[in-house]
Protein backbone atom coordinates (compact mmCIF):
# COMPACT_ATOMS: atom_id res chain seq x y z
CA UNK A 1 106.15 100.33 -39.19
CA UNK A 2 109.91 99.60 -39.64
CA UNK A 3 110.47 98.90 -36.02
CA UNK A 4 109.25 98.33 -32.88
CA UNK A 5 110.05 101.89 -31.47
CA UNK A 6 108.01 103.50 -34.32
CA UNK A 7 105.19 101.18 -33.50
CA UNK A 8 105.17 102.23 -29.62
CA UNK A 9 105.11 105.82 -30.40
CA UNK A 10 102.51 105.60 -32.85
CA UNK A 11 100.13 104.15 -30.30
CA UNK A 12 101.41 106.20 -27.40
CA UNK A 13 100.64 109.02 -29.49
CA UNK A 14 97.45 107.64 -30.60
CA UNK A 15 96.15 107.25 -27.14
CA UNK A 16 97.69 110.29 -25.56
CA UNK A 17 95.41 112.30 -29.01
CA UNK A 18 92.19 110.12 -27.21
CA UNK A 19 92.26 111.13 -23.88
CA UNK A 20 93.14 114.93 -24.40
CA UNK A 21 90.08 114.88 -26.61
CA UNK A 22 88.17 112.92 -23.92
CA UNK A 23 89.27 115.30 -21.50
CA UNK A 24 88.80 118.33 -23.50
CA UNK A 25 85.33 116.97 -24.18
CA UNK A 26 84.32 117.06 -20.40
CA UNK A 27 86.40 120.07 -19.09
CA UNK A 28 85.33 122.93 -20.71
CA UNK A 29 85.89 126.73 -19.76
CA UNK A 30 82.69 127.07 -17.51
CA UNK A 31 84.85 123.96 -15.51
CA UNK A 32 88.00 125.78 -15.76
CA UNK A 33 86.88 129.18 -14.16
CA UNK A 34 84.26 127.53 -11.52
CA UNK A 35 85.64 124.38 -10.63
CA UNK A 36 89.24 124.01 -11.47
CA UNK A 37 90.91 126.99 -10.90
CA UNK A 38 89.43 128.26 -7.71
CA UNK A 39 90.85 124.22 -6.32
CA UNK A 40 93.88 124.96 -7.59
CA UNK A 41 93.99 128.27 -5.81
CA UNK A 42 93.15 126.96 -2.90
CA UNK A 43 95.39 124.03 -3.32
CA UNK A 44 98.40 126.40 -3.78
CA UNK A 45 97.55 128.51 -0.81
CA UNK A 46 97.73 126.20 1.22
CA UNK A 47 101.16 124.38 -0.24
CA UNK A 48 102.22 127.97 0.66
CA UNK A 49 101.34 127.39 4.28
CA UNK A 50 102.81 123.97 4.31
CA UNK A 51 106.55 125.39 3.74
CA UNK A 52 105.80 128.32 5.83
CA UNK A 53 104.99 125.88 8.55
CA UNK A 54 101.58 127.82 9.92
CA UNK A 55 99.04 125.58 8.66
CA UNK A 56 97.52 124.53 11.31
CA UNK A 57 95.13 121.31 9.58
CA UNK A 58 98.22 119.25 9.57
CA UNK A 59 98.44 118.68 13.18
CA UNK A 60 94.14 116.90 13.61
CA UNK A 61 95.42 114.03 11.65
CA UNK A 62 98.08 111.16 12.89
CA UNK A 63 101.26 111.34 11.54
CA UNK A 64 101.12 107.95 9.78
CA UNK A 65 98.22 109.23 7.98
CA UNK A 66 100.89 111.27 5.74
CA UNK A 67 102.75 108.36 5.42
CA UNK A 68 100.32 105.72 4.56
CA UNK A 69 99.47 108.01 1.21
CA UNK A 70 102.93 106.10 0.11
CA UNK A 71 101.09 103.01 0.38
CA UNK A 72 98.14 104.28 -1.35
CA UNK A 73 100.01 105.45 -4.65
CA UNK A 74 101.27 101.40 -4.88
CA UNK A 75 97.45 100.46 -5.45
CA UNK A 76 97.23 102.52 -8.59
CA UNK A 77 97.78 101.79 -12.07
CA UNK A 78 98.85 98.74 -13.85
CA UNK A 79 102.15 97.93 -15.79
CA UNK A 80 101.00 98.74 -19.36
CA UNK A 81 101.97 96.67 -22.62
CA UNK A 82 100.33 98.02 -25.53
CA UNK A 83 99.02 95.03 -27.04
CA UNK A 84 95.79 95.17 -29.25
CA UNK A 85 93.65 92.41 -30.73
CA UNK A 86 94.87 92.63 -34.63
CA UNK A 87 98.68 91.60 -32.99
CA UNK A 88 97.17 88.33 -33.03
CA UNK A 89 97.72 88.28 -37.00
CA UNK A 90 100.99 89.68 -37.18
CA UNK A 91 102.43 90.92 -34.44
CA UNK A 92 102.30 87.49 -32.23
CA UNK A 93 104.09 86.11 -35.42
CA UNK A 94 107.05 87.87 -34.53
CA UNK A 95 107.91 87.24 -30.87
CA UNK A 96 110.82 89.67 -30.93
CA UNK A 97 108.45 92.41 -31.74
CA UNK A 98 106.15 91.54 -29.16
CA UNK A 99 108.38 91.10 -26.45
CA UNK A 100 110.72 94.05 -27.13
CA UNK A 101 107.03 96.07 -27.55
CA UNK A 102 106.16 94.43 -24.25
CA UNK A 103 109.64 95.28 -22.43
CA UNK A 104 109.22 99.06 -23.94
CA UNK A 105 105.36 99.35 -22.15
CA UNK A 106 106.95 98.05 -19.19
CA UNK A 107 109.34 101.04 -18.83
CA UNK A 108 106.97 103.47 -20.18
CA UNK A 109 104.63 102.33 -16.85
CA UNK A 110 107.99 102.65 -15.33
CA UNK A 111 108.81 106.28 -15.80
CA UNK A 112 105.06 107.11 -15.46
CA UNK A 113 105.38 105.68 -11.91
CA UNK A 114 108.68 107.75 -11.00
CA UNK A 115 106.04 111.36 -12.49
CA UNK A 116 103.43 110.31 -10.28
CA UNK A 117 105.58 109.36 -7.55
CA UNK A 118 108.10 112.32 -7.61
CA UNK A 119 105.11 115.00 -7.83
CA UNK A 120 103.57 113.22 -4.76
CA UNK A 121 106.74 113.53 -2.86
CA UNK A 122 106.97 116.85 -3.65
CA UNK A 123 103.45 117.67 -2.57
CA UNK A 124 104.00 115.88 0.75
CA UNK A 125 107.78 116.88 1.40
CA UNK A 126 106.60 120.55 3.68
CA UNK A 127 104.40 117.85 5.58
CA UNK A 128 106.92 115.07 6.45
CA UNK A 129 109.75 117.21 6.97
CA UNK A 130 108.32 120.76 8.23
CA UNK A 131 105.81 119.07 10.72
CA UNK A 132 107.03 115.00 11.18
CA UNK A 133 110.30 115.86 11.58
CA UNK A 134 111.45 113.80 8.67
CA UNK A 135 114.90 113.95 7.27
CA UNK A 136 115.51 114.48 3.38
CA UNK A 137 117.14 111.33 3.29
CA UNK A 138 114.54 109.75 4.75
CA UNK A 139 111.79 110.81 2.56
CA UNK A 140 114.15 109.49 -0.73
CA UNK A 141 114.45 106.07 0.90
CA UNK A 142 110.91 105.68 1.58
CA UNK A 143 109.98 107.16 -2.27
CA UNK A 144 112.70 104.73 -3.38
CA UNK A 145 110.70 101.71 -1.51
CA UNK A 146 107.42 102.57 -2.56
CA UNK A 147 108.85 102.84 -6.00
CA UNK A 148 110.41 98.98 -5.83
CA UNK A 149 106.97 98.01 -3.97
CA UNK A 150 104.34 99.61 -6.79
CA UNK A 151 106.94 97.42 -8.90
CA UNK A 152 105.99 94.34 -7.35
CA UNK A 153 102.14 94.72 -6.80
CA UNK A 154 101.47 95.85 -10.42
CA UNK A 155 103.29 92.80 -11.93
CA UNK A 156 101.92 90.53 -9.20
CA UNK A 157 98.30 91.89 -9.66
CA UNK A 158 98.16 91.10 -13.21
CA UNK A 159 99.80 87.57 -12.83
CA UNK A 160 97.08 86.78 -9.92
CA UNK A 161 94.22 87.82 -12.52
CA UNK A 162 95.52 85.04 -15.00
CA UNK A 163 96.00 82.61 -11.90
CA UNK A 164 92.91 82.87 -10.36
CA UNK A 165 89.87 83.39 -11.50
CA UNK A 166 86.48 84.51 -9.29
CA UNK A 167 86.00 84.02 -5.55
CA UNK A 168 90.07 82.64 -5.69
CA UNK A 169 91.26 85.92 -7.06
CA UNK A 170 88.99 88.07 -4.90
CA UNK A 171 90.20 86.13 -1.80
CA UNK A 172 94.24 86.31 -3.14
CA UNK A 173 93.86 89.74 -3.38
CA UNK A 174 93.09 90.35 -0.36
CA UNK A 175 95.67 88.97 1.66
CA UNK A 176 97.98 90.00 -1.10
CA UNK A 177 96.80 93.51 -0.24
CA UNK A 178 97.22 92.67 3.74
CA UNK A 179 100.70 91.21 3.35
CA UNK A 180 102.16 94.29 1.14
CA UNK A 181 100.44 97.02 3.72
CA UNK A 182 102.27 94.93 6.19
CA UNK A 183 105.47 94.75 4.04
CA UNK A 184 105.28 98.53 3.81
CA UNK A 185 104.45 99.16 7.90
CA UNK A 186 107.51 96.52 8.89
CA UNK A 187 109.76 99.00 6.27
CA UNK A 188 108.68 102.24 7.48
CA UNK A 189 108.93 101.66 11.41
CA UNK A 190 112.34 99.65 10.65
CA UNK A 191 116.06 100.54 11.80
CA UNK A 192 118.69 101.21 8.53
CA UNK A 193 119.78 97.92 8.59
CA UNK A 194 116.28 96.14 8.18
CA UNK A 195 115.27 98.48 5.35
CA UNK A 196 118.26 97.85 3.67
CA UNK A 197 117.52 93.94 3.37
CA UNK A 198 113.81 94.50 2.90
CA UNK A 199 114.45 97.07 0.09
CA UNK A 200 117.37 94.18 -1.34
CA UNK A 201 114.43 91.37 -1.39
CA UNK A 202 111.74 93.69 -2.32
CA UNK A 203 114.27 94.66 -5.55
CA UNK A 204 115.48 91.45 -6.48
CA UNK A 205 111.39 89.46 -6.42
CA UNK A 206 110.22 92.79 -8.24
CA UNK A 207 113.30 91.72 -11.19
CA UNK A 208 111.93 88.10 -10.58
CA UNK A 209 108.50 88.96 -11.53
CA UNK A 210 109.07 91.29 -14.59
CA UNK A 211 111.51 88.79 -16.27
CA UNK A 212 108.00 86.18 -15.64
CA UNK A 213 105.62 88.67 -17.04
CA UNK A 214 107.44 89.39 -19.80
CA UNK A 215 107.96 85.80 -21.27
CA UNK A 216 104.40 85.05 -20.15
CA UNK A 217 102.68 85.17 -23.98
CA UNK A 218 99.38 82.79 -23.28
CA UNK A 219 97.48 85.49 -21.86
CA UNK A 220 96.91 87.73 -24.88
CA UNK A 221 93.40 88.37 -25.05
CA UNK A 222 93.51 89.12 -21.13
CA UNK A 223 96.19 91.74 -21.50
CA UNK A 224 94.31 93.02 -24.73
CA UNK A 225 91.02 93.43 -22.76
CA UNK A 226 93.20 95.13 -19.79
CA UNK A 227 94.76 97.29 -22.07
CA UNK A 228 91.32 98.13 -23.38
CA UNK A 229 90.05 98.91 -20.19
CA UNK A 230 92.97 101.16 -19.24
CA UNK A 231 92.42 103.43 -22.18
CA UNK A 232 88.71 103.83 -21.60
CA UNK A 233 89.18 105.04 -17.99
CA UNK A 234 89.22 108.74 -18.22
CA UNK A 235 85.86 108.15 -20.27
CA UNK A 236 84.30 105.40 -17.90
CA UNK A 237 84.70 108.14 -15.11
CA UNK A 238 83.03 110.69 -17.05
CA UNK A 239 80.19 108.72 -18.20
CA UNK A 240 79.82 107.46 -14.87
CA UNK A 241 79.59 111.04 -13.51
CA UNK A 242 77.34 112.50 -15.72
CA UNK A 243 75.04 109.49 -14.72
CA UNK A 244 75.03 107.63 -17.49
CA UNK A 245 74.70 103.74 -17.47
CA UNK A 246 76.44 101.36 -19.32
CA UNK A 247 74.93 98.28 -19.65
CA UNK A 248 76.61 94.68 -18.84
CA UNK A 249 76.79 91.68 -19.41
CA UNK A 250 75.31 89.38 -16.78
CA UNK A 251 77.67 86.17 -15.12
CA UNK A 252 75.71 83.32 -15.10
CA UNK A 253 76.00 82.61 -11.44
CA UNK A 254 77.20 84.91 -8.49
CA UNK A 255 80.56 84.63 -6.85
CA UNK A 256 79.26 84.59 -3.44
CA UNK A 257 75.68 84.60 -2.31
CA UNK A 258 72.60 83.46 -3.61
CA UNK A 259 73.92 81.62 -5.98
CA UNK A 260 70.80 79.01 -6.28
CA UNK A 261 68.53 82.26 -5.96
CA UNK A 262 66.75 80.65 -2.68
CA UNK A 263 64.10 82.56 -1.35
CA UNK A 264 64.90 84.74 1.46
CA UNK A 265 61.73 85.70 2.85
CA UNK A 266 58.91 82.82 3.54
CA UNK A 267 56.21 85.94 3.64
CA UNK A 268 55.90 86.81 -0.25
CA UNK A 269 54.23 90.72 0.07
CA UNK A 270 55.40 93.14 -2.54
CA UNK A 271 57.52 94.54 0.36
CA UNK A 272 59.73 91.67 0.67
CA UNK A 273 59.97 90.86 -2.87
CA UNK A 274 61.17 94.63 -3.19
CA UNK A 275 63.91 93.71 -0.60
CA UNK A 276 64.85 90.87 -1.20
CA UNK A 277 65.35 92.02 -5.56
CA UNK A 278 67.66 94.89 -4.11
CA UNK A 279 69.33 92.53 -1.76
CA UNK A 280 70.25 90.19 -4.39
CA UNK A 281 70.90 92.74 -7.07
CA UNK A 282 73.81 94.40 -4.63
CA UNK A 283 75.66 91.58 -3.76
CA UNK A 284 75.50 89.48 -6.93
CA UNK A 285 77.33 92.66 -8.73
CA UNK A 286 80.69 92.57 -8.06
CA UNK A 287 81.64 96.39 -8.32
CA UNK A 288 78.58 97.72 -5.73
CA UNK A 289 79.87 95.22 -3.39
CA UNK A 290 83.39 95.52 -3.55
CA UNK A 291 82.36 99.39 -3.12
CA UNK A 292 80.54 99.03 0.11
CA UNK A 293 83.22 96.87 1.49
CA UNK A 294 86.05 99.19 0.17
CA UNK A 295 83.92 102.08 2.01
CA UNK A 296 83.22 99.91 4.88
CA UNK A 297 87.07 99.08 5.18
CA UNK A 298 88.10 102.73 3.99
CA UNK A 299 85.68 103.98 7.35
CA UNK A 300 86.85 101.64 9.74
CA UNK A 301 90.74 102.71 9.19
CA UNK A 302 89.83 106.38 9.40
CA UNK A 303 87.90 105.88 12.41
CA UNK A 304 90.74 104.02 13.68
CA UNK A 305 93.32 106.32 13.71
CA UNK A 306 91.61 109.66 13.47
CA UNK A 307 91.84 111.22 17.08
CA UNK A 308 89.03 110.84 19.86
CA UNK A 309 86.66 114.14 18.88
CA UNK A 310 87.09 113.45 14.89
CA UNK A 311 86.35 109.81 15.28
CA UNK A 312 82.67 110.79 15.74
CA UNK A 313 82.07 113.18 13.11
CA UNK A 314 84.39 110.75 10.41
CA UNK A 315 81.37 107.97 12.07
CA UNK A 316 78.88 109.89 11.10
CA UNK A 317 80.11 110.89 7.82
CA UNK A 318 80.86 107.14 6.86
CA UNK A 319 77.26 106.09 8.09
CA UNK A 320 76.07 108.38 5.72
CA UNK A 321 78.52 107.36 2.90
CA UNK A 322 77.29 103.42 3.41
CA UNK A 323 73.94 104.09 3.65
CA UNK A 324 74.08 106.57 0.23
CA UNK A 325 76.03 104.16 -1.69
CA UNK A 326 73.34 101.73 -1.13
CA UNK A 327 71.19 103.69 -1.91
CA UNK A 328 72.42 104.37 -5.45
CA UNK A 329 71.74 100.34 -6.06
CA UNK A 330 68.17 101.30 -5.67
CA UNK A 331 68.74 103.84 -8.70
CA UNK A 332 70.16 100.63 -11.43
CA UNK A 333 67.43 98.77 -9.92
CA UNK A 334 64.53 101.14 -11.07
CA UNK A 335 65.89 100.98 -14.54
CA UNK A 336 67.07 97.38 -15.28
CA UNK A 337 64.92 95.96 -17.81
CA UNK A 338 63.92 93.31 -15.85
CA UNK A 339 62.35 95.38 -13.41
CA UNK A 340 60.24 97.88 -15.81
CA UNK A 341 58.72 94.34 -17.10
CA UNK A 342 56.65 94.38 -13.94
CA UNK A 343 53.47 96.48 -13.11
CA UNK A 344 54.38 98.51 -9.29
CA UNK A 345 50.53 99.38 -8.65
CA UNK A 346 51.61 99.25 -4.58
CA UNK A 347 54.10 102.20 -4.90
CA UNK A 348 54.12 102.78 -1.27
CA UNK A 349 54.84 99.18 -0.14
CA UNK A 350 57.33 99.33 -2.99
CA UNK A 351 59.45 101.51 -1.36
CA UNK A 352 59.23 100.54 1.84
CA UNK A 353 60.77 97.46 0.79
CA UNK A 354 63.86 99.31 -0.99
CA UNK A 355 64.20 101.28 2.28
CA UNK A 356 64.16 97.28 3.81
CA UNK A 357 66.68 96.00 1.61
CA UNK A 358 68.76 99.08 2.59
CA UNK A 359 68.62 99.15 6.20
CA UNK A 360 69.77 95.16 5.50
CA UNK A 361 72.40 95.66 3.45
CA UNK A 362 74.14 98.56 5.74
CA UNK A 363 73.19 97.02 8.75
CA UNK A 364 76.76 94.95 8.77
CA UNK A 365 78.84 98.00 8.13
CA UNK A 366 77.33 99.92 10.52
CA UNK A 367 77.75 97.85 13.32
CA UNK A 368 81.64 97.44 12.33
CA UNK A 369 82.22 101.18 11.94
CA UNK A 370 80.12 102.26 15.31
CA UNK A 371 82.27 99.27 16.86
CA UNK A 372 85.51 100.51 15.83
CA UNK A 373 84.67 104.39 16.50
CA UNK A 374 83.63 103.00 20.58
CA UNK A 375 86.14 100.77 21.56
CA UNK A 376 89.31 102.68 19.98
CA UNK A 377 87.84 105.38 21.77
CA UNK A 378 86.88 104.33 24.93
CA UNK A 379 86.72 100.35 25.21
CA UNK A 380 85.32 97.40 23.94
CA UNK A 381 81.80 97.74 25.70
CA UNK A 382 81.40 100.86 24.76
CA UNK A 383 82.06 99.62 21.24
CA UNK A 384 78.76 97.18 21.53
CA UNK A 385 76.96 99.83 22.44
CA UNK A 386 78.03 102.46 19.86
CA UNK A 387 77.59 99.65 16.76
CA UNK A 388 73.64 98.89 18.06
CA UNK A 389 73.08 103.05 18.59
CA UNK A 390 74.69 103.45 15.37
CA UNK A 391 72.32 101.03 13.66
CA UNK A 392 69.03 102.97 15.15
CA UNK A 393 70.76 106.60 14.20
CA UNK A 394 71.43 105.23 10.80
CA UNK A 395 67.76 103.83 10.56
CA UNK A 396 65.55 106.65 11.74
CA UNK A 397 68.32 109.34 10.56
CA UNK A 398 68.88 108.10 6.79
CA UNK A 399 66.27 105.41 5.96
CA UNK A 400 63.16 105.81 7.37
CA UNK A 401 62.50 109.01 5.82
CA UNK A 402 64.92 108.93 2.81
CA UNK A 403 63.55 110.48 -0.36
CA UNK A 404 63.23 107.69 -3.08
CA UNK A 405 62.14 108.24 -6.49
């Protein structure tokens, strides 16, 4: 390569010539005609409706519902830099290269933000303006602080993974993740003035943060394995629908819980060895649990804000979501290695104790999402009571009986 520029497009290209074929891979015709394009038909139809104004779905949801999809779009992506391992032998020799190959990833992420953000505007301008009563100018101020803010959370997640490390990180995150939800709240309920300075300091610590991650070199072999992981997304999402499973590499100790693998149960039948392996197995791995939680959290903000009648159908639908996520951790469990080792001769106790280690492991969530749905509905008694019905509805409802292979 004679320059940097050539070097960028040549991967860009290189990557952009993977994922078509990924995609192209997965999405065949069948896809197309009985998946894809009757969504997109539907999809359209009812765009149509939005700037006609006669869709009536709009009005069962809160307003800030609309709004909060802003916030969502700042949780995606990463700021991408197009490093790979072999620039260790030449690339890292020239720190011109690598930075100005660094600084040209960084606006590439840039201008893929502004796509994703402009066609998301788009999609939700008949909403916000058609049903909110939001002015034009509005809508570009708010797209222009989301912009800044997606800035600032992609640069500042990346430098909090080489920071922290473990429970640290997990625990930064989230009140990193509190603080910019209440960052974007404070903006969007704010007079002219307000937004104006929070939009100025939001601009000038995003700057701040870019010039750091840019001169930040020790963290190669991180941003190699992020950029890794980035490209293998589209096929990680496949692979994981089709069903397949990948296996990993085990961490030597948990983050959280049963670290010193204690016994939880003083009674050792097959049943509670069956519930307390699942047990265990969930919240040692990192992505089931972060999943439950993120459903768990996910549910409880729904519930929170949907009005009174839908609160108790979204319940229902997130007890059902909990309890099924779960239950997918009895699926890896069946096939670990470890597990297959062992002789199950007492099938029926077997699986008893799975549905055990289930009704454990959802109990929490259940009683959080049953309390939320009761006392934003009615009031904080009620709320007790709704958590400990929700408990025996999810129990007799989706784990007594539940079908386990």
């Amino acid at each position: 390569m004679n320059n940097v520029w050539e070097l960028f497009l040549f991967r860009l290209k290189k990557e952009w010539k993977y994922q078509y074929g990924v995609w192209k891979t997965a999405v065949d015709w069948v896809v197309w005609l009985y998946i894809l394009i009757p969504v997109l038909a539907i999809v359209g139809y009812q765009y149509y409706l939005l700037w006609q104004g006669v869709a009536q779905w709009v009005d069962i949801f809160p307003p800030f519902l609309y709004w909060f999809n802003f916030f969502f779009l700042t949780r995606m992506g990463t700021i991408r830099l197009f490093l790979q391992e072999g620039d260790l032998l030449f690339l890292r020799r020239k720190s011109a290269w690598m930075h100005r190959l660094m600084t040209i990833g960084l606006v590439y992420s840039l201008i893929r933000n502004l796509v994703i953000l402009a066609a998301s505007t788009i999609l939700l301008f008949p909403i916000l303006v058609n049903y909110l009563g939001a002015s034009i100018f509005e809508v570009i101020i708010v797209a222009g602080f989301v912009f800044l803010l997606q800035l600032f959370v992609q640069v500042s997640q990346q430098l909090l993974a080489i920071r922290f490390r473990r429970w640290k990180h997990v625990g930064v995150n989230f009140l990193f993740l509190v603080g910019t939800f209440l960052l974007f709240q404070s903006f969007l309920f704010s007079e002219t003035i307000i937004r104006a300075v929070l939009g100025g300091l939001l601009g000038l610590a995003a700057i701040w943060l870019v010039k750091k991650r840019l001169s930040f070199t020790t963290s190669f072999f991180e941003d190699c394995i992020r950029e890794n992981q980035e490209r293998l997304k589209l096929t990680a999402l496949f692979l994981g629908a089709s069903g397949y499973k990948m296996e990993k590499k085990q961490r030597k100790r948990p983050i959280f819980l049963f670290s010193n693998s204690a016994r939880l149960f003083k009674n050792r039948t097959s049943k509670n060895l069956a519930a307390e392996l699942l047990l265990k197995m969930v919240i040692r791995n990192k992505t089931k649990l972060m999943g439950t939680l993120q459903i768990t959290g996910g549910g409880i903000i729904a519930v929170w804000i949907a009005p009174s009648w839908i609160k108790w159908v979204l319940l229902v639908v997130c007890l059902f979501a909990i309890v099924q996520y779960i239950k997918w951790g009895w699926g890896d469990m069946r096939t670990h290695t470890f597990f297959t080792l062992f002789p199950k001769s007492d099938h029926e106790n077997l699986l008893q104790g799975v549905k055990k280690g289930i009704f454990l492991l959802a109990t929490p969530s259940i009683l959080f999402l049953g309390l939320t749905a009761g006392w934003t509905a009615i009031s904080p008694l009620i709320g007790l009571a709704v958590a400990f019905v929700s408990v025996l509805f999810c129990y007799f409802f989706f784990i007594k009986d539940a079908w386990l292979s």
